[in-house]
C-alpha atoms as a PDB file:
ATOM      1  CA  UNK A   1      63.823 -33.406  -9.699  1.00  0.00           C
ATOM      2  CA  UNK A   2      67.796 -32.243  -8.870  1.00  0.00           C
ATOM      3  CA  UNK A   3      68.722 -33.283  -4.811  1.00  0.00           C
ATOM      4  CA  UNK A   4      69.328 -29.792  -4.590  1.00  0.00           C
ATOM      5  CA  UNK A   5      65.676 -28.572  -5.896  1.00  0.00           C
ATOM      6  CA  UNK A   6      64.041 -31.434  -3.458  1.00  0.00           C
ATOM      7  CA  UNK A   7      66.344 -30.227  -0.287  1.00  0.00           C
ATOM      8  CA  UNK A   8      65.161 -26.799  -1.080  1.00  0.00           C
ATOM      9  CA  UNK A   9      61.520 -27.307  -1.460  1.00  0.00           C
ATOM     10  CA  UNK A  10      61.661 -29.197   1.739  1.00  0.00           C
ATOM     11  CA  UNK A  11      63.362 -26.148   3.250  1.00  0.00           C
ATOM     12  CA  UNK A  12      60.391 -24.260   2.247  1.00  0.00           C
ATOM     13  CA  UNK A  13      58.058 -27.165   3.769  1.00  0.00           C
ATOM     14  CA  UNK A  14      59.767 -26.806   6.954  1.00  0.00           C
ATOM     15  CA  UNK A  15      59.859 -23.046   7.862  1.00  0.00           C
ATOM     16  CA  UNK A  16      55.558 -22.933   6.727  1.00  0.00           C
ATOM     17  CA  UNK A  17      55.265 -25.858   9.208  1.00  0.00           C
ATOM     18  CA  UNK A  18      57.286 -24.296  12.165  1.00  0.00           C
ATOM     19  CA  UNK A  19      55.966 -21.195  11.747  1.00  0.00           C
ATOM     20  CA  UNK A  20      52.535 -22.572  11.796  1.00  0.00           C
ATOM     21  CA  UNK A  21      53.447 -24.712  15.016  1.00  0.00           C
ATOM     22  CA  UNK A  22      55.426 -21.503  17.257  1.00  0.00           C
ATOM     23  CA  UNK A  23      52.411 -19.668  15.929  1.00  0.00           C
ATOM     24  CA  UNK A  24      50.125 -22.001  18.080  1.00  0.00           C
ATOM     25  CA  UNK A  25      49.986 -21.503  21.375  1.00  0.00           C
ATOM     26  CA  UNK A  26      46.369 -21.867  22.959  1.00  0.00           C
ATOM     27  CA  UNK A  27      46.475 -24.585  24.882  1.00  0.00           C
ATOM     28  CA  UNK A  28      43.333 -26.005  25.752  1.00  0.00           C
ATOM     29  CA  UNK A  29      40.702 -29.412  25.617  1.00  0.00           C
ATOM     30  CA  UNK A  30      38.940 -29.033  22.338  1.00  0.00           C
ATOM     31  CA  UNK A  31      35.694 -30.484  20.765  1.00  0.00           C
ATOM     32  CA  UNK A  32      36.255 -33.108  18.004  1.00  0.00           C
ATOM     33  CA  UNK A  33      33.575 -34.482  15.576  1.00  0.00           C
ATOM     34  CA  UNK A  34      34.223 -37.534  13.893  1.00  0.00           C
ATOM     35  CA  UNK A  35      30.936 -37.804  11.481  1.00  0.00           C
ATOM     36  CA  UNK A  36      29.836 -38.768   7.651  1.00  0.00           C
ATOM     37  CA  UNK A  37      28.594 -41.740   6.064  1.00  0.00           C
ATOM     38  CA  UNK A  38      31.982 -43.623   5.679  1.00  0.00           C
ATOM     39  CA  UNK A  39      32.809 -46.204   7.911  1.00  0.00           C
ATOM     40  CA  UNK A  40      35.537 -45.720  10.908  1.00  0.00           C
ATOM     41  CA  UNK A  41      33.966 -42.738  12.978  1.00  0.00           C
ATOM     42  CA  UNK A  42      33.924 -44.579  16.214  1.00  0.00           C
ATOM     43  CA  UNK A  43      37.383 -46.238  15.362  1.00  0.00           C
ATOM     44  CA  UNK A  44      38.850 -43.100  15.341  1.00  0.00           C
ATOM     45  CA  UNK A  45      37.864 -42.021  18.213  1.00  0.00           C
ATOM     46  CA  UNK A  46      38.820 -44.789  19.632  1.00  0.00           C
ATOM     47  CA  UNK A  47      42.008 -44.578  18.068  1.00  0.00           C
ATOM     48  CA  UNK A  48      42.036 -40.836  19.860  1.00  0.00           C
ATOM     49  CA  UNK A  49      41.151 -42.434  23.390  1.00  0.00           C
ATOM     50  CA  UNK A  50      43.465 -44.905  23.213  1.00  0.00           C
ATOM     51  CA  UNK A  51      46.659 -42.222  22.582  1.00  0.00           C
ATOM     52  CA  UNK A  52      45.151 -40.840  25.553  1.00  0.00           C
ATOM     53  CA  UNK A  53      44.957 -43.887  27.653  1.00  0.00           C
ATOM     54  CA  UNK A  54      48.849 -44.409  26.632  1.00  0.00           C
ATOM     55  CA  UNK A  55      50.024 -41.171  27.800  1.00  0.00           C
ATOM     56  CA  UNK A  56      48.175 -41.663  31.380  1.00  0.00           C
ATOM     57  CA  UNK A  57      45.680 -39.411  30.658  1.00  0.00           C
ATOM     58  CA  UNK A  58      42.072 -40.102  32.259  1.00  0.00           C
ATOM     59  CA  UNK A  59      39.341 -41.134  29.754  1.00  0.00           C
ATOM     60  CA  UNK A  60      35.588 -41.705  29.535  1.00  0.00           C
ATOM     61  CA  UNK A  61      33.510 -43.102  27.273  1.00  0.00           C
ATOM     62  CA  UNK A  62      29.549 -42.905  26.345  1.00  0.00           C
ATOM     63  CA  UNK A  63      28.420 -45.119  23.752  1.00  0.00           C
ATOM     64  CA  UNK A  64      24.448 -44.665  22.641  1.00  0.00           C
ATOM     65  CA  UNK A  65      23.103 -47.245  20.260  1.00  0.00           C
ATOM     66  CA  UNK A  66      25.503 -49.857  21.578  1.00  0.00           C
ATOM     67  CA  UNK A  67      23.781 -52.973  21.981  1.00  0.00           C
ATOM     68  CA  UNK A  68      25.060 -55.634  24.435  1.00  0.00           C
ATOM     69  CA  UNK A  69      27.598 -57.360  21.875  1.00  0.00           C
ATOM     70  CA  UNK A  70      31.174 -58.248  22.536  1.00  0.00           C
ATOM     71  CA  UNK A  71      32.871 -54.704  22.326  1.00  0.00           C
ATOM     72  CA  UNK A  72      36.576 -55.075  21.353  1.00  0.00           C
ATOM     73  CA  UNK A  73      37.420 -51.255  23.123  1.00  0.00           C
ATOM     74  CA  UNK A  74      36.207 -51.720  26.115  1.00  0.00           C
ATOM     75  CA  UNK A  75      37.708 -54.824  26.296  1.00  0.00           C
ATOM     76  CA  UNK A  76      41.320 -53.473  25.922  1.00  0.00           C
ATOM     77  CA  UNK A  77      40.503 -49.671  27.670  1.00  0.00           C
ATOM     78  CA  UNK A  78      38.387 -50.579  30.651  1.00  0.00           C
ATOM     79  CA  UNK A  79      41.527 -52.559  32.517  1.00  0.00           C
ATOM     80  CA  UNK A  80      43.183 -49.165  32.160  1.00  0.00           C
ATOM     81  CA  UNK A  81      40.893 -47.353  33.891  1.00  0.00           C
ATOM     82  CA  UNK A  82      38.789 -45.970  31.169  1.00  0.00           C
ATOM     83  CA  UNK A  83      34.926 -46.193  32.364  1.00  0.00           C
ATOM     84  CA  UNK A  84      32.014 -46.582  29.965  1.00  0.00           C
ATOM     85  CA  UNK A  85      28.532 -46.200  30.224  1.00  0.00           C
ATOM     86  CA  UNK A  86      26.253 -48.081  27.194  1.00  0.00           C
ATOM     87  CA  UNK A  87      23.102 -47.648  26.312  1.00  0.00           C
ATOM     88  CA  UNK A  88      22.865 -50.839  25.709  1.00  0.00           C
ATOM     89  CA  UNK A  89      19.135 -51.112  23.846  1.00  0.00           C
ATOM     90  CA  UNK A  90      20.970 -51.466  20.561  1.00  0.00           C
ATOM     91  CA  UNK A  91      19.634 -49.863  17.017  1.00  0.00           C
ATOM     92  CA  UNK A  92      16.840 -47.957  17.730  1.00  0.00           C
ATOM     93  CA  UNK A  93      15.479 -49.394  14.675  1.00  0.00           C
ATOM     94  CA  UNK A  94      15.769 -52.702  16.417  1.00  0.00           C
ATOM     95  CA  UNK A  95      13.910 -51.896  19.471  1.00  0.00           C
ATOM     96  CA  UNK A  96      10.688 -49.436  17.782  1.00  0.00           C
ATOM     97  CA  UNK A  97       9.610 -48.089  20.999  1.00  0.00           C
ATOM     98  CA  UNK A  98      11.063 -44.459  21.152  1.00  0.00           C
ATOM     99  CA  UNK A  99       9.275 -44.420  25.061  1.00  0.00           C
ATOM    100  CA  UNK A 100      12.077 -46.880  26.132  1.00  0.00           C
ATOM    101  CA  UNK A 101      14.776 -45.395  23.799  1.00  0.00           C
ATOM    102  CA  UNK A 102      14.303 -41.953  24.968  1.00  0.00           C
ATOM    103  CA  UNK A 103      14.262 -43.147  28.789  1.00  0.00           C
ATOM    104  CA  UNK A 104      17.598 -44.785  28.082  1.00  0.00           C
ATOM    105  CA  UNK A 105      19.067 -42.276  26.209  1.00  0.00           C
ATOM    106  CA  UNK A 106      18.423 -39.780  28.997  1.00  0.00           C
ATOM    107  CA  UNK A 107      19.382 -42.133  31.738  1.00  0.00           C
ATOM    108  CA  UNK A 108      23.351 -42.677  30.110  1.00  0.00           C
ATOM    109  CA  UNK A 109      22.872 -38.948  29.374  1.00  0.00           C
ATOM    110  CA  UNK A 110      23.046 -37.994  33.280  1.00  0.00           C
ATOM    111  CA  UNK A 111      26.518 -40.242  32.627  1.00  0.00           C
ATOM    112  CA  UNK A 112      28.099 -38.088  30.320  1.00  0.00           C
ATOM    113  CA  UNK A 113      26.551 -34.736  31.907  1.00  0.00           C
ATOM    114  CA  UNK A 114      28.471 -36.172  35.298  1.00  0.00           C
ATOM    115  CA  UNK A 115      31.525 -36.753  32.889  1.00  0.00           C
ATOM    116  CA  UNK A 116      31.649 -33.956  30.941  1.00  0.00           C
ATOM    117  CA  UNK A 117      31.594 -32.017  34.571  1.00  0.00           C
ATOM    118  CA  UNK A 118      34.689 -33.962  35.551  1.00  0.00           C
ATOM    119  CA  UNK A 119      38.161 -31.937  35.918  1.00  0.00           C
ATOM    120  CA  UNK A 120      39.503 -34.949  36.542  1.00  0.00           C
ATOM    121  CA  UNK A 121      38.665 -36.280  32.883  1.00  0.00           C
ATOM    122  CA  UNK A 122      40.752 -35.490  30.382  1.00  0.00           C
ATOM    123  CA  UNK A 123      38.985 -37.235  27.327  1.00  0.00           C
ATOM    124  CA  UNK A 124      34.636 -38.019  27.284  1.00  0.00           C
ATOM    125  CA  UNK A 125      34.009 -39.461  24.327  1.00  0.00           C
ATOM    126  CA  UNK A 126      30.221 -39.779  23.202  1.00  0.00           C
ATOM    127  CA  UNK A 127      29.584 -42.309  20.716  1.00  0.00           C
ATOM    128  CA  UNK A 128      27.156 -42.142  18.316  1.00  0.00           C
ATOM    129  CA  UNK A 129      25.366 -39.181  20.282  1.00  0.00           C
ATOM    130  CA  UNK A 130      24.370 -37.799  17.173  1.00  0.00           C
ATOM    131  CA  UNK A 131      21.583 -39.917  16.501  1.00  0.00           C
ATOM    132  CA  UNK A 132      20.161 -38.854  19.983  1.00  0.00           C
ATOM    133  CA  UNK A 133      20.458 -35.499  18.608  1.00  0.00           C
ATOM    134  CA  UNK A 134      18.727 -35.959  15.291  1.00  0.00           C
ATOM    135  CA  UNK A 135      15.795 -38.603  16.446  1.00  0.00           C
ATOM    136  CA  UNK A 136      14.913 -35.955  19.518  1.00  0.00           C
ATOM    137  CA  UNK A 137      15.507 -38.510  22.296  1.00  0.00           C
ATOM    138  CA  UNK A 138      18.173 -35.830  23.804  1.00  0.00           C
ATOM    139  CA  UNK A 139      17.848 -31.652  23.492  1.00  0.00           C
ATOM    140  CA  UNK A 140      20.220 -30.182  21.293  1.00  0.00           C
ATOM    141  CA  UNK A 141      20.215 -27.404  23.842  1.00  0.00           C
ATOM    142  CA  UNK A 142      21.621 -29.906  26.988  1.00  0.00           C
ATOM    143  CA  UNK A 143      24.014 -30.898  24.524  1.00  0.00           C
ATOM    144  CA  UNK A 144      25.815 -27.431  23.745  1.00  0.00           C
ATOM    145  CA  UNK A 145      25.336 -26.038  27.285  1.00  0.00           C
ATOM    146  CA  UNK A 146      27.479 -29.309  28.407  1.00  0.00           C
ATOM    147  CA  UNK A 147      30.027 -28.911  25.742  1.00  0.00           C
ATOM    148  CA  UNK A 148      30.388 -25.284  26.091  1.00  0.00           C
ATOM    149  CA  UNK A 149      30.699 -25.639  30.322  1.00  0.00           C
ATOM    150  CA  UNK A 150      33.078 -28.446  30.511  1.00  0.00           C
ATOM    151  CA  UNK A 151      36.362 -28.114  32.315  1.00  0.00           C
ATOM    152  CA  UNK A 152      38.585 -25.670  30.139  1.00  0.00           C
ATOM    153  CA  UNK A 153      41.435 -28.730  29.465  1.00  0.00           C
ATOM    154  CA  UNK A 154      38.768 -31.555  28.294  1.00  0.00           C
ATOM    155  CA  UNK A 155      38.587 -32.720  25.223  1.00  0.00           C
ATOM    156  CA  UNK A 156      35.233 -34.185  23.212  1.00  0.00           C
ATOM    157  CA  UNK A 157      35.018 -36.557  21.115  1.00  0.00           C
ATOM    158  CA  UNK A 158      31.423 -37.074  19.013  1.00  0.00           C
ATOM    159  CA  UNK A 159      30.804 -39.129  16.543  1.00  0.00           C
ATOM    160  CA  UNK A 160      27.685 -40.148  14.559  1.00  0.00           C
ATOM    161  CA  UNK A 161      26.557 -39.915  11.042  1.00  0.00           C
ATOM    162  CA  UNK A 162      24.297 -36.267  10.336  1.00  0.00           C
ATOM    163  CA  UNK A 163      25.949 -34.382  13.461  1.00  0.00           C
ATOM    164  CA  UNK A 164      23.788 -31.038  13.969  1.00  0.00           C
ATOM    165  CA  UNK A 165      25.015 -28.032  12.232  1.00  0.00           C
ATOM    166  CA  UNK A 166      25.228 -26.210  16.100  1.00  0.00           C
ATOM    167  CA  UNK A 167      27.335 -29.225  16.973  1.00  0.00           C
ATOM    168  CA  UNK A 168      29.676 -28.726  14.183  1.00  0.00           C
ATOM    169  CA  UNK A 169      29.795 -25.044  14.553  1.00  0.00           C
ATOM    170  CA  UNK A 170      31.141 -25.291  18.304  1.00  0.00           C
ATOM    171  CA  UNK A 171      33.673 -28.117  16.929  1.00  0.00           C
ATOM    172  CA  UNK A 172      37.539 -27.309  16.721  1.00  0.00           C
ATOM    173  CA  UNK A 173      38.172 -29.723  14.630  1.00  0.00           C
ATOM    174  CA  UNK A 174      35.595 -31.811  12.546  1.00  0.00           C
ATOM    175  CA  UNK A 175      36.473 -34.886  10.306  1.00  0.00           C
ATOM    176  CA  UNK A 176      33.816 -36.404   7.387  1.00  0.00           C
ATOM    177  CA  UNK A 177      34.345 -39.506   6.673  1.00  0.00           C
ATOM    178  CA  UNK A 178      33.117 -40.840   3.437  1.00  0.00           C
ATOM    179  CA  UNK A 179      32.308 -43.917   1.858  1.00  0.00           C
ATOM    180  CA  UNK A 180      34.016 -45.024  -1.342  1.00  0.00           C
ATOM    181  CA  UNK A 181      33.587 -48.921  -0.569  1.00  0.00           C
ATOM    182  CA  UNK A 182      31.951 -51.191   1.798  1.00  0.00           C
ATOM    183  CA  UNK A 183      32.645 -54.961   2.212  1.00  0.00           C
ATOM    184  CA  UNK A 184      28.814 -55.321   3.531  1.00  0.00           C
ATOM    185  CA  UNK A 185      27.606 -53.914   0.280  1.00  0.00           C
ATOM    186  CA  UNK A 186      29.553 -56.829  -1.294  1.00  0.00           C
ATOM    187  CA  UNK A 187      27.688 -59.516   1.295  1.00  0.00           C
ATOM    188  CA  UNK A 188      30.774 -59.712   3.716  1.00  0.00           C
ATOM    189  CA  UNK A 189      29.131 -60.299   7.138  1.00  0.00           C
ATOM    190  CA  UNK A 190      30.425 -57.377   9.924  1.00  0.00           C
ATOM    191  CA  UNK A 191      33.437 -59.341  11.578  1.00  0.00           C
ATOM    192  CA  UNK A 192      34.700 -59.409  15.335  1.00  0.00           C
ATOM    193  CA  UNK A 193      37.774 -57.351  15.161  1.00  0.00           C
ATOM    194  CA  UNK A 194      36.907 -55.843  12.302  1.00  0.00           C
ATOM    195  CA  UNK A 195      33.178 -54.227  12.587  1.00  0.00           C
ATOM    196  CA  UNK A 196      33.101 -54.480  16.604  1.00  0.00           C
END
Protein backbone atom coordinates (compact mmCIF):
# COMPACT_ATOMS: atom_id res chain seq x y z
CA UNK A 1 0.00 0.00 0.00
CA UNK A 2 1.21 3.76 -1.48
CA UNK A 3 2.07 6.35 1.83
CA UNK A 4 -0.45 8.32 0.30
CA UNK A 5 -3.36 5.47 0.27
CA UNK A 6 -2.26 4.56 4.12
CA UNK A 7 -2.34 8.52 5.20
CA UNK A 8 -5.70 8.61 3.63
CA UNK A 9 -7.30 5.61 5.06
CA UNK A 10 -6.09 6.79 8.37
CA UNK A 11 -7.79 10.11 7.60
CA UNK A 12 -10.89 8.19 7.25
CA UNK A 13 -10.04 6.24 10.67
CA UNK A 14 -9.76 9.44 12.37
CA UNK A 15 -12.88 11.55 11.49
CA UNK A 16 -15.28 7.89 12.33
CA UNK A 17 -13.37 7.94 15.68
CA UNK A 18 -13.87 11.71 16.56
CA UNK A 19 -17.09 11.79 15.48
CA UNK A 20 -17.92 8.83 17.54
CA UNK A 21 -16.07 10.47 20.65
CA UNK A 22 -17.83 14.47 20.28
CA UNK A 23 -20.87 12.31 19.71
CA UNK A 24 -20.54 10.99 23.38
CA UNK A 25 -21.44 13.00 25.88
CA UNK A 26 -23.40 11.21 28.83
CA UNK A 27 -21.37 11.30 31.47
CA UNK A 28 -22.11 9.00 34.08
CA UNK A 29 -20.82 5.68 36.50
CA UNK A 30 -21.71 2.69 34.44
CA UNK A 31 -22.18 -1.11 35.14
CA UNK A 32 -19.38 -3.37 33.77
CA UNK A 33 -19.48 -7.23 33.52
CA UNK A 34 -16.42 -8.98 33.16
CA UNK A 35 -17.76 -12.81 32.71
CA UNK A 36 -17.12 -16.20 30.49
CA UNK A 37 -15.21 -19.20 30.97
CA UNK A 38 -11.71 -17.78 30.02
CA UNK A 39 -9.42 -16.95 32.55
CA UNK A 40 -8.64 -13.09 33.62
CA UNK A 41 -12.22 -11.80 34.70
CA UNK A 42 -11.15 -10.70 38.10
CA UNK A 43 -7.73 -9.42 36.65
CA UNK A 44 -9.44 -7.12 34.71
CA UNK A 45 -11.24 -5.72 36.99
CA UNK A 46 -8.63 -5.34 38.89
CA UNK A 47 -6.79 -3.91 36.20
CA UNK A 48 -10.04 -1.33 36.07
CA UNK A 49 -9.69 -0.57 39.95
CA UNK A 50 -6.34 -0.03 39.87
CA UNK A 51 -6.63 2.95 36.90
CA UNK A 52 -8.99 4.16 39.35
CA UNK A 53 -6.88 4.01 42.40
CA UNK A 54 -4.12 5.96 40.16
CA UNK A 55 -6.23 8.78 39.26
CA UNK A 56 -7.33 9.34 43.12
CA UNK A 57 -10.49 8.07 42.65
CA UNK A 58 -12.18 6.16 45.74
CA UNK A 59 -12.57 2.36 45.30
CA UNK A 60 -14.21 -0.65 46.94
CA UNK A 61 -13.97 -4.00 46.57
CA UNK A 62 -16.27 -7.26 47.40
CA UNK A 63 -14.78 -10.46 46.71
CA UNK A 64 -17.27 -13.73 47.29
CA UNK A 65 -15.63 -17.10 47.01
CA UNK A 66 -12.31 -15.70 48.16
CA UNK A 67 -10.81 -17.95 50.51
CA UNK A 68 -8.22 -16.70 53.06
CA UNK A 69 -5.06 -17.08 50.65
CA UNK A 70 -2.39 -14.53 50.05
CA UNK A 71 -4.28 -12.01 47.69
CA UNK A 72 -1.75 -10.10 45.51
CA UNK A 73 -4.60 -6.94 44.99
CA UNK A 74 -5.29 -6.25 48.10
CA UNK A 75 -1.93 -6.34 48.91
CA UNK A 76 -0.93 -3.45 46.53
CA UNK A 77 -4.71 -1.48 46.69
CA UNK A 78 -5.55 -1.62 50.37
CA UNK A 79 -2.39 0.88 51.38
CA UNK A 80 -4.16 3.22 48.98
CA UNK A 81 -7.15 3.33 50.58
CA UNK A 82 -9.13 0.83 48.69
CA UNK A 83 -11.29 -1.30 51.37
CA UNK A 84 -12.33 -4.91 50.82
CA UNK A 85 -14.65 -7.07 52.33
CA UNK A 86 -14.04 -11.20 51.63
CA UNK A 87 -16.07 -13.77 52.06
CA UNK A 88 -13.53 -15.58 53.01
CA UNK A 89 -15.19 -19.40 53.18
CA UNK A 90 -13.45 -20.15 49.91
CA UNK A 91 -15.07 -22.50 46.95
CA UNK A 92 -18.30 -23.29 47.90
CA UNK A 93 -17.52 -26.60 46.61
CA UNK A 94 -14.88 -26.73 49.27
CA UNK A 95 -16.97 -25.95 52.18
CA UNK A 96 -20.59 -28.21 51.14
CA UNK A 97 -22.71 -26.57 53.62
CA UNK A 98 -24.85 -23.98 51.62
CA UNK A 99 -26.39 -22.97 55.51
CA UNK A 100 -22.93 -21.36 56.22
CA UNK A 101 -22.31 -20.20 52.59
CA UNK A 102 -25.53 -18.47 52.29
CA UNK A 103 -25.06 -16.77 55.89
CA UNK A 104 -21.74 -15.48 54.60
CA UNK A 105 -22.72 -14.51 51.43
CA UNK A 106 -25.46 -12.34 52.90
CA UNK A 107 -23.35 -11.03 55.69
CA UNK A 108 -20.45 -9.38 52.94
CA UNK A 109 -23.66 -8.63 50.99
CA UNK A 110 -24.83 -5.86 53.67
CA UNK A 111 -20.94 -4.69 52.62
CA UNK A 112 -21.51 -4.04 49.20
CA UNK A 113 -25.31 -2.86 49.73
CA UNK A 114 -23.48 -0.12 52.26
CA UNK A 115 -20.97 0.42 49.28
CA UNK A 116 -22.93 0.51 46.49
CA UNK A 117 -24.99 3.36 48.63
CA UNK A 118 -21.78 5.33 48.93
CA UNK A 119 -21.50 8.82 46.92
CA UNK A 120 -18.36 8.91 48.12
CA UNK A 121 -17.30 5.66 46.08
CA UNK A 122 -16.44 6.01 42.86
CA UNK A 123 -15.64 2.28 41.86
CA UNK A 124 -17.47 -1.14 43.98
CA UNK A 125 -16.28 -3.88 42.46
CA UNK A 126 -18.03 -7.34 43.28
CA UNK A 127 -16.02 -10.25 42.60
CA UNK A 128 -17.24 -13.29 41.62
CA UNK A 129 -20.91 -12.22 42.71
CA UNK A 130 -22.21 -14.17 40.05
CA UNK A 131 -21.99 -17.38 41.56
CA UNK A 132 -24.10 -15.95 44.52
CA UNK A 133 -26.48 -15.17 41.89
CA UNK A 134 -26.68 -18.50 40.13
CA UNK A 135 -26.34 -20.98 43.40
CA UNK A 136 -29.38 -18.76 45.14
CA UNK A 137 -27.31 -17.76 48.19
CA UNK A 138 -28.16 -13.92 47.17
CA UNK A 139 -31.71 -12.64 45.31
CA UNK A 140 -31.28 -11.63 41.93
CA UNK A 141 -33.86 -9.04 42.83
CA UNK A 142 -31.42 -7.24 45.82
CA UNK A 143 -28.95 -7.37 43.24
CA UNK A 144 -30.65 -5.14 40.41
CA UNK A 145 -32.50 -2.87 42.88
CA UNK A 146 -28.76 -2.03 44.25
CA UNK A 147 -27.30 -1.60 40.87
CA UNK A 148 -30.09 0.32 39.49
CA UNK A 149 -30.16 2.85 42.91
CA UNK A 150 -26.55 3.51 43.24
CA UNK A 151 -25.18 7.01 43.18
CA UNK A 152 -25.63 8.31 39.47
CA UNK A 153 -21.44 8.70 39.01
CA UNK A 154 -20.51 4.99 40.36
CA UNK A 155 -19.28 2.61 38.45
CA UNK A 156 -19.74 -1.52 38.85
CA UNK A 157 -17.67 -3.84 38.24
CA UNK A 158 -19.02 -7.81 38.27
CA UNK A 159 -17.39 -10.51 37.40
CA UNK A 160 -18.09 -14.28 37.53
CA UNK A 161 -18.48 -17.02 35.07
CA UNK A 162 -22.64 -17.55 33.93
CA UNK A 163 -23.63 -13.81 34.97
CA UNK A 164 -27.64 -13.69 34.89
CA UNK A 165 -29.17 -12.61 31.72
CA UNK A 166 -31.01 -9.48 33.99
CA UNK A 167 -27.47 -8.71 35.06
CA UNK A 168 -26.20 -8.46 31.63
CA UNK A 169 -29.18 -6.67 30.34
CA UNK A 170 -28.68 -3.65 32.90
CA UNK A 171 -24.77 -3.80 31.91
CA UNK A 172 -23.21 -0.85 29.78
CA UNK A 173 -20.62 -2.59 28.84
CA UNK A 174 -20.12 -6.47 29.11
CA UNK A 175 -16.84 -8.39 28.22
CA UNK A 176 -16.75 -12.57 27.62
CA UNK A 177 -13.84 -13.87 28.11
CA UNK A 178 -13.04 -17.15 26.58
CA UNK A 179 -10.80 -19.88 26.93
CA UNK A 180 -8.53 -20.97 24.10
CA UNK A 181 -5.70 -22.41 26.53
CA UNK A 182 -5.08 -23.12 30.07
CA UNK A 183 -1.67 -23.91 31.68
CA UNK A 184 -3.72 -26.01 34.50
CA UNK A 185 -5.14 -28.18 31.80
CA UNK A 186 -1.47 -28.89 30.94
CA UNK A 187 -0.67 -29.80 34.93
CA UNK A 188 0.94 -26.29 35.66
CA UNK A 189 0.05 -25.71 39.36
CA UNK A 190 -1.94 -22.00 39.84
CA UNK A 191 1.16 -19.71 40.73
CA UNK A 192 1.47 -16.67 43.25
CA UNK A 193 1.56 -13.76 40.97
CA UNK A 194 0.20 -15.42 38.40
CA UNK A 195 -3.27 -17.24 39.52
CA UNK A 196 -3.61 -15.07 42.89
Amino acid sequence: MSEERHQKRQQRLKEQVDARVAAAQDERGIVIVFTGNGKGKTTAAFGTAARAVGHGQKVGVIQFIKGEWPNGERNLLEPHGVEFQVMATGFTWDTQNRETDTAACQAVWEHARRMLADPGLNMVLLDEITYMVAYDYLPLEDVLEALKNRPAHQTVIVTGRGCHRDILELADTVSELRPVKHAFDAGIKAQIGIDY
